[in-house]
PDB file of N, CA and C in Angstrom:
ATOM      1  N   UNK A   1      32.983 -21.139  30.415  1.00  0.00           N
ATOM      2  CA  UNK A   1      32.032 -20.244  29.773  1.00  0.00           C
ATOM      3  C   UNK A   1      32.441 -20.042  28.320  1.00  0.00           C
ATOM      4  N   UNK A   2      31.629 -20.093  27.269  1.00  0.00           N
ATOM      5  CA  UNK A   2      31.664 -20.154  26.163  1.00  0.00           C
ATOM      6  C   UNK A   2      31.474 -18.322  25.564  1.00  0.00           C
ATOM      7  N   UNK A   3      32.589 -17.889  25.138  1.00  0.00           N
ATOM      8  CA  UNK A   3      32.762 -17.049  24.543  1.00  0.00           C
ATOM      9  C   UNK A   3      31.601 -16.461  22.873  1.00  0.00           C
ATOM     10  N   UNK A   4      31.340 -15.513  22.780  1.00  0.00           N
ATOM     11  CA  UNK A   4      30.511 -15.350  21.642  1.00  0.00           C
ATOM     12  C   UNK A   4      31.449 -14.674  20.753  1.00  0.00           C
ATOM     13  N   UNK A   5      31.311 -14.710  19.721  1.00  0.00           N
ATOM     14  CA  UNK A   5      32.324 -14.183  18.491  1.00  0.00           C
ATOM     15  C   UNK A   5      32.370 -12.515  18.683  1.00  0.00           C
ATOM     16  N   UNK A   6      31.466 -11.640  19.151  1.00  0.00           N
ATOM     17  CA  UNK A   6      31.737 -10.499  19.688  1.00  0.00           C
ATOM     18  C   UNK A   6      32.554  -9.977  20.444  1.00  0.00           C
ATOM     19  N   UNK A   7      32.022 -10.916  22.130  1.00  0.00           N
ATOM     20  CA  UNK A   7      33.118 -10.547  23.104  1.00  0.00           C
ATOM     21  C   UNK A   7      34.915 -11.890  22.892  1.00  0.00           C
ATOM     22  N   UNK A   8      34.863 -12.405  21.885  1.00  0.00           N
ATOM     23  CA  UNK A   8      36.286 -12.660  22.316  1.00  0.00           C
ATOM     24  C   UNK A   8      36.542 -11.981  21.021  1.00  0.00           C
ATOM     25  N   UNK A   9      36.263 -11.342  19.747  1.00  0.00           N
ATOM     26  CA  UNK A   9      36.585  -9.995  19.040  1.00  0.00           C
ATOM     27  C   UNK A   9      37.328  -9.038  20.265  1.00  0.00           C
ATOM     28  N   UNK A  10      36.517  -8.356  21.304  1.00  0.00           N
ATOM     29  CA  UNK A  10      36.466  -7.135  22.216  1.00  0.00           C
ATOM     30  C   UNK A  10      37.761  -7.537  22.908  1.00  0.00           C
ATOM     31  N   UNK A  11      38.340  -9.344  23.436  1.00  0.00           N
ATOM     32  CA  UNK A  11      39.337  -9.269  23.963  1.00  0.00           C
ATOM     33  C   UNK A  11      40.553  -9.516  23.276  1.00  0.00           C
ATOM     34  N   UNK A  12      40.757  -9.327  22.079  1.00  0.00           N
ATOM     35  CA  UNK A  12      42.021  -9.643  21.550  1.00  0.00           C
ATOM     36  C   UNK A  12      42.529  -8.143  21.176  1.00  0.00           C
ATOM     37  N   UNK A  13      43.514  -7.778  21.059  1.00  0.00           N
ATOM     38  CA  UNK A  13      44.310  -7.172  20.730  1.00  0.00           C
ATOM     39  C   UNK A  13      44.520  -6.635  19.562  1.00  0.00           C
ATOM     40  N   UNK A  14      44.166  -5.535  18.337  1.00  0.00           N
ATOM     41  CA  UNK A  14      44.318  -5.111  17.574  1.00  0.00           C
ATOM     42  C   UNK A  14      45.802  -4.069  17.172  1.00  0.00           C
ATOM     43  N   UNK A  15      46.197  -4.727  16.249  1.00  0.00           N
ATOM     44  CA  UNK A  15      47.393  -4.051  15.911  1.00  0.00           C
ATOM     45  C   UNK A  15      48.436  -4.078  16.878  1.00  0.00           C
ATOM     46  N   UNK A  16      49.409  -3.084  16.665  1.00  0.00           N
ATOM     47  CA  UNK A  16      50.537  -2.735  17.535  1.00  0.00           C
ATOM     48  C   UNK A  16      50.024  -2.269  19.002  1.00  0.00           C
ATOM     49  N   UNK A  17      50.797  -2.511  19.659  1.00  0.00           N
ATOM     50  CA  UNK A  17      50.691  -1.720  21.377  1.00  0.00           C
ATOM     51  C   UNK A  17      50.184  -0.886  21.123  1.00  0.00           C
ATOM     52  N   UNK A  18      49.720   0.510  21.219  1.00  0.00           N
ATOM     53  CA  UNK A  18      49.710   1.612  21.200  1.00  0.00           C
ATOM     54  C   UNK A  18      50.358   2.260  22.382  1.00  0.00           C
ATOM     55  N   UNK A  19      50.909   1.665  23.160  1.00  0.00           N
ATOM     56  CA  UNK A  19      51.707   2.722  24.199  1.00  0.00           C
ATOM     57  C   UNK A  19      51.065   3.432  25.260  1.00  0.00           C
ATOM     58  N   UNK A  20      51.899   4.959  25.742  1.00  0.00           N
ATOM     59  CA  UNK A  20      51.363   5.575  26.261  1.00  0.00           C
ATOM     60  C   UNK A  20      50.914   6.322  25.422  1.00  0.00           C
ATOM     61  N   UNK A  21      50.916   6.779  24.152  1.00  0.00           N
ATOM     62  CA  UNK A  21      50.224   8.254  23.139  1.00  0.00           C
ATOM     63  C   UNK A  21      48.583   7.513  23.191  1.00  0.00           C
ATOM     64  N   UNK A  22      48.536   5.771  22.895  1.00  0.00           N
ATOM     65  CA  UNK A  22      47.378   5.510  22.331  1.00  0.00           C
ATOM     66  C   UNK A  22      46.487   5.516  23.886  1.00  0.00           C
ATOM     67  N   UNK A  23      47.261   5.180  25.158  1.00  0.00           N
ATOM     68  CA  UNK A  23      46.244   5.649  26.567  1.00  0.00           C
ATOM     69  C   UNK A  23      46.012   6.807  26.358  1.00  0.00           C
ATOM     70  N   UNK A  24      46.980   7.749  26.168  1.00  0.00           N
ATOM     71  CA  UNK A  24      46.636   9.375  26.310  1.00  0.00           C
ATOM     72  C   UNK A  24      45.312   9.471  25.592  1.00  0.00           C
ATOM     73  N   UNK A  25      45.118   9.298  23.718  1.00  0.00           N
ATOM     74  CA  UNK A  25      44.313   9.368  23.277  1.00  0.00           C
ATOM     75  C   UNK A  25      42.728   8.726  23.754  1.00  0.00           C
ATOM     76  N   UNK A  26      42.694   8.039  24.249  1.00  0.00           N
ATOM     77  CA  UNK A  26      41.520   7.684  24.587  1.00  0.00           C
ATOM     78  C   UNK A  26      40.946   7.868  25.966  1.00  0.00           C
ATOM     79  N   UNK A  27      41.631   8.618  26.579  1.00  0.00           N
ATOM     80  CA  UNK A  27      41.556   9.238  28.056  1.00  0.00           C
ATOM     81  C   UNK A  27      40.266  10.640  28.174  1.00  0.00           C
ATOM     82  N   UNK A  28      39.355  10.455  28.916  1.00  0.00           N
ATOM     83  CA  UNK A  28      38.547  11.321  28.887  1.00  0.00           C
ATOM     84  C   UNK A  28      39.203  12.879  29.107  1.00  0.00           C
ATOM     85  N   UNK A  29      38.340  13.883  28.518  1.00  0.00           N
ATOM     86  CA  UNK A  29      39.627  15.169  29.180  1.00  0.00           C
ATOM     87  C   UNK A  29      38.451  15.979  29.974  1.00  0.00           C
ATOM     88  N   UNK A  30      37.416  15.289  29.593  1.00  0.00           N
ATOM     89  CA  UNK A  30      36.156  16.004  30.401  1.00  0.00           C
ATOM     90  C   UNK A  30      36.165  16.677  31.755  1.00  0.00           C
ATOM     91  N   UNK A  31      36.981  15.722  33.034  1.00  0.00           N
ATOM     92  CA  UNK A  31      37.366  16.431  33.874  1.00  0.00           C
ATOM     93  C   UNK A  31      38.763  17.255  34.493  1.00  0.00           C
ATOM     94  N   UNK A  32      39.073  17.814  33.145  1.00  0.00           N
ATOM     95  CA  UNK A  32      40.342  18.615  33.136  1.00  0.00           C
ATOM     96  C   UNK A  32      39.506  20.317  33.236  1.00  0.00           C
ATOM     97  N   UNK A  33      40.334  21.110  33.625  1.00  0.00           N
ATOM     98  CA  UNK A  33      40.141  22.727  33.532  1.00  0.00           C
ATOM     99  C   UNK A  33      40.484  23.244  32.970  1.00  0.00           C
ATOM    100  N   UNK A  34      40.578  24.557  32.199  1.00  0.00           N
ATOM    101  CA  UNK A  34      40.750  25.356  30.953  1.00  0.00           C
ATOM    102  C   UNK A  34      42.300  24.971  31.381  1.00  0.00           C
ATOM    103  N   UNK A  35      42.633  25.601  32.758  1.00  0.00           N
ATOM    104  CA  UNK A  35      44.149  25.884  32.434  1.00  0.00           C
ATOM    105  C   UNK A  35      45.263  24.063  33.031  1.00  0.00           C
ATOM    106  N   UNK A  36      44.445  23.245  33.502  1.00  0.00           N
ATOM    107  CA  UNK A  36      44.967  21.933  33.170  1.00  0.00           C
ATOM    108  C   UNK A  36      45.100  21.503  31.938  1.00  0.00           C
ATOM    109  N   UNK A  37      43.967  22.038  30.643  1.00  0.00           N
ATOM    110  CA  UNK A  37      43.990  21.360  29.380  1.00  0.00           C
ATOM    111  C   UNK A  37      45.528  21.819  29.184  1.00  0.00           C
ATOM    112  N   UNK A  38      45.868  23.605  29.152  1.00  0.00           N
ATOM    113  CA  UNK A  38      46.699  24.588  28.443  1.00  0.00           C
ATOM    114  C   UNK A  38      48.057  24.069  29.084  1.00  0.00           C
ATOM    115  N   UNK A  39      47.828  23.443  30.496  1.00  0.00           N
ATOM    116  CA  UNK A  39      49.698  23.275  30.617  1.00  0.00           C
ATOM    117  C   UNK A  39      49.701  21.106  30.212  1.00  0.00           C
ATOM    118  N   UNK A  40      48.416  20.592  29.994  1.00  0.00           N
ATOM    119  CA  UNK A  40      48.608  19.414  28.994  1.00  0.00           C
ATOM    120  C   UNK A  40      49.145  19.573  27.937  1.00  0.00           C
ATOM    121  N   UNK A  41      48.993  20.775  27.290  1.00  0.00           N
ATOM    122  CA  UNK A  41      48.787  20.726  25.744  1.00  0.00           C
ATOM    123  C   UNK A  41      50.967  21.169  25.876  1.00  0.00           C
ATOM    124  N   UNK A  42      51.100  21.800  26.511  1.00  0.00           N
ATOM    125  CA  UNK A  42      52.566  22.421  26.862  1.00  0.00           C
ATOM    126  C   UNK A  42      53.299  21.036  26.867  1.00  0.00           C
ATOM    127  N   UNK A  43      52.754  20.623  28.001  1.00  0.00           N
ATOM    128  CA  UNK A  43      53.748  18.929  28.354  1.00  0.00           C
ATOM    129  C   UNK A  43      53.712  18.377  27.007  1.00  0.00           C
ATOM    130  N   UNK A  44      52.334  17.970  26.409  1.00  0.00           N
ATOM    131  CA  UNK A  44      52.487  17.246  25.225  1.00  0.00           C
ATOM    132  C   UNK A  44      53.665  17.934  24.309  1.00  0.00           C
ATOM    133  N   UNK A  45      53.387  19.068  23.736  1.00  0.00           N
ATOM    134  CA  UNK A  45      54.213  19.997  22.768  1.00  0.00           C
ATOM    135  C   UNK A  45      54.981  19.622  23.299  1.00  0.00           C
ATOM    136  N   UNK A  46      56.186  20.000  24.492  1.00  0.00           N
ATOM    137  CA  UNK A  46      57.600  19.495  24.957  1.00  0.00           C
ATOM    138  C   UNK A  46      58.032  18.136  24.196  1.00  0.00           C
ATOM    139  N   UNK A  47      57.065  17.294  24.639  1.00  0.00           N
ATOM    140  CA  UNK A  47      57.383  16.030  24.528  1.00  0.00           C
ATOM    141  C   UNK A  47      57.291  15.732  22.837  1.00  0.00           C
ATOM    142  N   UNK A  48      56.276  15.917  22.352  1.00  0.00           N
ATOM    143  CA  UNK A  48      56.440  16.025  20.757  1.00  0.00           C
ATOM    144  C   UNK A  48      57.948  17.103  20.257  1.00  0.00           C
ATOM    145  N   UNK A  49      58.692  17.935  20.511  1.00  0.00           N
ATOM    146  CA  UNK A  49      59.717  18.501  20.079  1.00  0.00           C
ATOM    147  C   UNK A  49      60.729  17.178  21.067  1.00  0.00           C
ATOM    148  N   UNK A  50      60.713  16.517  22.003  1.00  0.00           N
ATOM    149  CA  UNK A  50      61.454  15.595  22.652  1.00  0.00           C
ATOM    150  C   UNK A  50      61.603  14.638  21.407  1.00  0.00           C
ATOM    151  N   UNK A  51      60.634  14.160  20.805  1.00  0.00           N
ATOM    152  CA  UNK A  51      60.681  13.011  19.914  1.00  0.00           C
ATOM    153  C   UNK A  51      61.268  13.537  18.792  1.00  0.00           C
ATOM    154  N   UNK A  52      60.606  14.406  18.623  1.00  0.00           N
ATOM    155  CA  UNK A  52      60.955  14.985  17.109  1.00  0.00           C
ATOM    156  C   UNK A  52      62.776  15.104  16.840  1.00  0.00           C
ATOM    157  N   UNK A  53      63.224  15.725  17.913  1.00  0.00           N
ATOM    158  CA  UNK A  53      64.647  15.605  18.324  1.00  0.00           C
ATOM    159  C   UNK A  53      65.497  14.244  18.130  1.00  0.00           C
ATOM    160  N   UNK A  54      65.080  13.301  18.914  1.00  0.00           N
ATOM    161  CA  UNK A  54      65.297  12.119  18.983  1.00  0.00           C
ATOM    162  C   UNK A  54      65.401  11.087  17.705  1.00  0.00           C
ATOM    163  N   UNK A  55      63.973  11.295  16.872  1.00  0.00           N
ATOM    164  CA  UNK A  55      64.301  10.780  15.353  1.00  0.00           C
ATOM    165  C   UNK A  55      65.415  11.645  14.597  1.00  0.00           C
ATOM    166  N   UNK A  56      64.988  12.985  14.639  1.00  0.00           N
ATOM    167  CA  UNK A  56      66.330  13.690  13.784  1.00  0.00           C
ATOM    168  C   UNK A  56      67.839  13.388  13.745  1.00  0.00           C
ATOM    169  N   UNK A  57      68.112  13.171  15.378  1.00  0.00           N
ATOM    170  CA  UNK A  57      69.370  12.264  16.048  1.00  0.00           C
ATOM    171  C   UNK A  57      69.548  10.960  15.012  1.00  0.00           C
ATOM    172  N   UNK A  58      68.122  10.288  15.130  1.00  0.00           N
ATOM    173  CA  UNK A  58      68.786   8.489  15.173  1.00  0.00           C
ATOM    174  C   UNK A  58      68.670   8.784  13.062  1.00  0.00           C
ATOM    175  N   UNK A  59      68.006   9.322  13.050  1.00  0.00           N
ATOM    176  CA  UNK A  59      67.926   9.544  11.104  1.00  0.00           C
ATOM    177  C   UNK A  59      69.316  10.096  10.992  1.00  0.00           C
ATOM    178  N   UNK A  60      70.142  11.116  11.450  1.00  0.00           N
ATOM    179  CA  UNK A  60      71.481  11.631  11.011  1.00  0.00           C
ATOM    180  C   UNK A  60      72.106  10.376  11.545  1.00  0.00           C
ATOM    181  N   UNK A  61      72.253   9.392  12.370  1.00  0.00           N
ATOM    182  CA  UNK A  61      73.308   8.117  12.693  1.00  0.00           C
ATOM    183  C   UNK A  61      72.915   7.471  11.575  1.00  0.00           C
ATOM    184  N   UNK A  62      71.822   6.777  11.688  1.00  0.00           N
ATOM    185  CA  UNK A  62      71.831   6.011  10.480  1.00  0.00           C
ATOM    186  C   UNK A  62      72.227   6.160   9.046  1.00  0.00           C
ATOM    187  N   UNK A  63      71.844   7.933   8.202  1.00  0.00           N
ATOM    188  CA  UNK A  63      72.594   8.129   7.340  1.00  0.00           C
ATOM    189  C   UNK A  63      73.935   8.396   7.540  1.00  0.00           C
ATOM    190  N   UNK A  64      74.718   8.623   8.533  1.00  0.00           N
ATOM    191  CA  UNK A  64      76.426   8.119   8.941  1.00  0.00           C
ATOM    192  C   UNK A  64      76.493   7.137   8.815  1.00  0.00           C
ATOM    193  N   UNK A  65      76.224   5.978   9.213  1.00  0.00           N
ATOM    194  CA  UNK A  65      76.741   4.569   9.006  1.00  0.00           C
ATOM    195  C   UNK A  65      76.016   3.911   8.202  1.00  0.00           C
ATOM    196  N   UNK A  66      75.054   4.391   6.925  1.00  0.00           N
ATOM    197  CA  UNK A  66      75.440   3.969   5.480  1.00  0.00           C
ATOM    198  C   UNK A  66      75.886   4.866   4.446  1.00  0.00           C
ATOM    199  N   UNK A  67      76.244   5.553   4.796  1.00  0.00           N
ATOM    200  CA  UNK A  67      77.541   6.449   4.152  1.00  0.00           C
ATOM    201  C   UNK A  67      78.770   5.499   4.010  1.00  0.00           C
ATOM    202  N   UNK A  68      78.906   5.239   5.717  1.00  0.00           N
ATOM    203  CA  UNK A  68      80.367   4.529   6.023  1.00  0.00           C
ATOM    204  C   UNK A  68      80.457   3.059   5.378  1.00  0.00           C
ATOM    205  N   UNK A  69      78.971   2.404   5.316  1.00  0.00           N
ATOM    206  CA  UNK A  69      79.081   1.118   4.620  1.00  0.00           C
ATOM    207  C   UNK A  69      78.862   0.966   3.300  1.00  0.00           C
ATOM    208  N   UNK A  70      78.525   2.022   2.485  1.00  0.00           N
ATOM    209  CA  UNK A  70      78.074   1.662   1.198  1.00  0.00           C
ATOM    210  C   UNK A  70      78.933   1.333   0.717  1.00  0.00           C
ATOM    211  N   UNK A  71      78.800   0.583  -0.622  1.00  0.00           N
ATOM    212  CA  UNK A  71      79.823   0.177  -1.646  1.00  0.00           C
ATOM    213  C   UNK A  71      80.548   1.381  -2.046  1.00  0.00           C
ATOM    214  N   UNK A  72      81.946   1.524  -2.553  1.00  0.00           N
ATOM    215  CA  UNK A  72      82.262   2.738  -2.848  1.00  0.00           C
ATOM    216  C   UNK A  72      82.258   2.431  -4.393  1.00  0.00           C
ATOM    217  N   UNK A  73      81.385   3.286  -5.132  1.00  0.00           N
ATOM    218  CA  UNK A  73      81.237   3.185  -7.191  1.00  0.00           C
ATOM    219  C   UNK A  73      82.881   2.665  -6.925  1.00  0.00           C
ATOM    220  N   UNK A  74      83.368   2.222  -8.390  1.00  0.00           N
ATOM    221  CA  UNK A  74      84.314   1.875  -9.068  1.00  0.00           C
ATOM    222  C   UNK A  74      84.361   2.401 -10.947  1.00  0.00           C
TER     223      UNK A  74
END
């Protein structure tokens, strides 16, 4: 079957993975409830201060070990 320039557009892959944030985002929330949205929005928040943590971590290693490697002036 011969593909049309539309649908093999629709099956390739744009950009990076998007992961699980880019499923989350495109996930209907239509059949969620006031207080399913409010303890989503909790999990998410957790998990956004989880990451946020996590870069702060790997950003303080990395400025340690080019501290430790830079040239030292002369």
């Amino acid at each position: 079957m011969l593909l049309s320039m539309d649908d093999d557009d629709l099956t390739r892959k744009r950009g990076p993975d998007p992961g699980a944030a880019g499923l989350l985002a495109r996930e209907s929330l239509d059949s969620y409830s006031l207080d399913e949205l409010d303890t989503r929005i909790e999990l998410l928040q957790a998990e956004i201060d989880r990451i946020k943590a996590h870069r702060d971590k790997s950003s303080a290693h990395m400025q340690a070990a080019e501290a430790l490697f830079r040239p030292k002036p002369s």
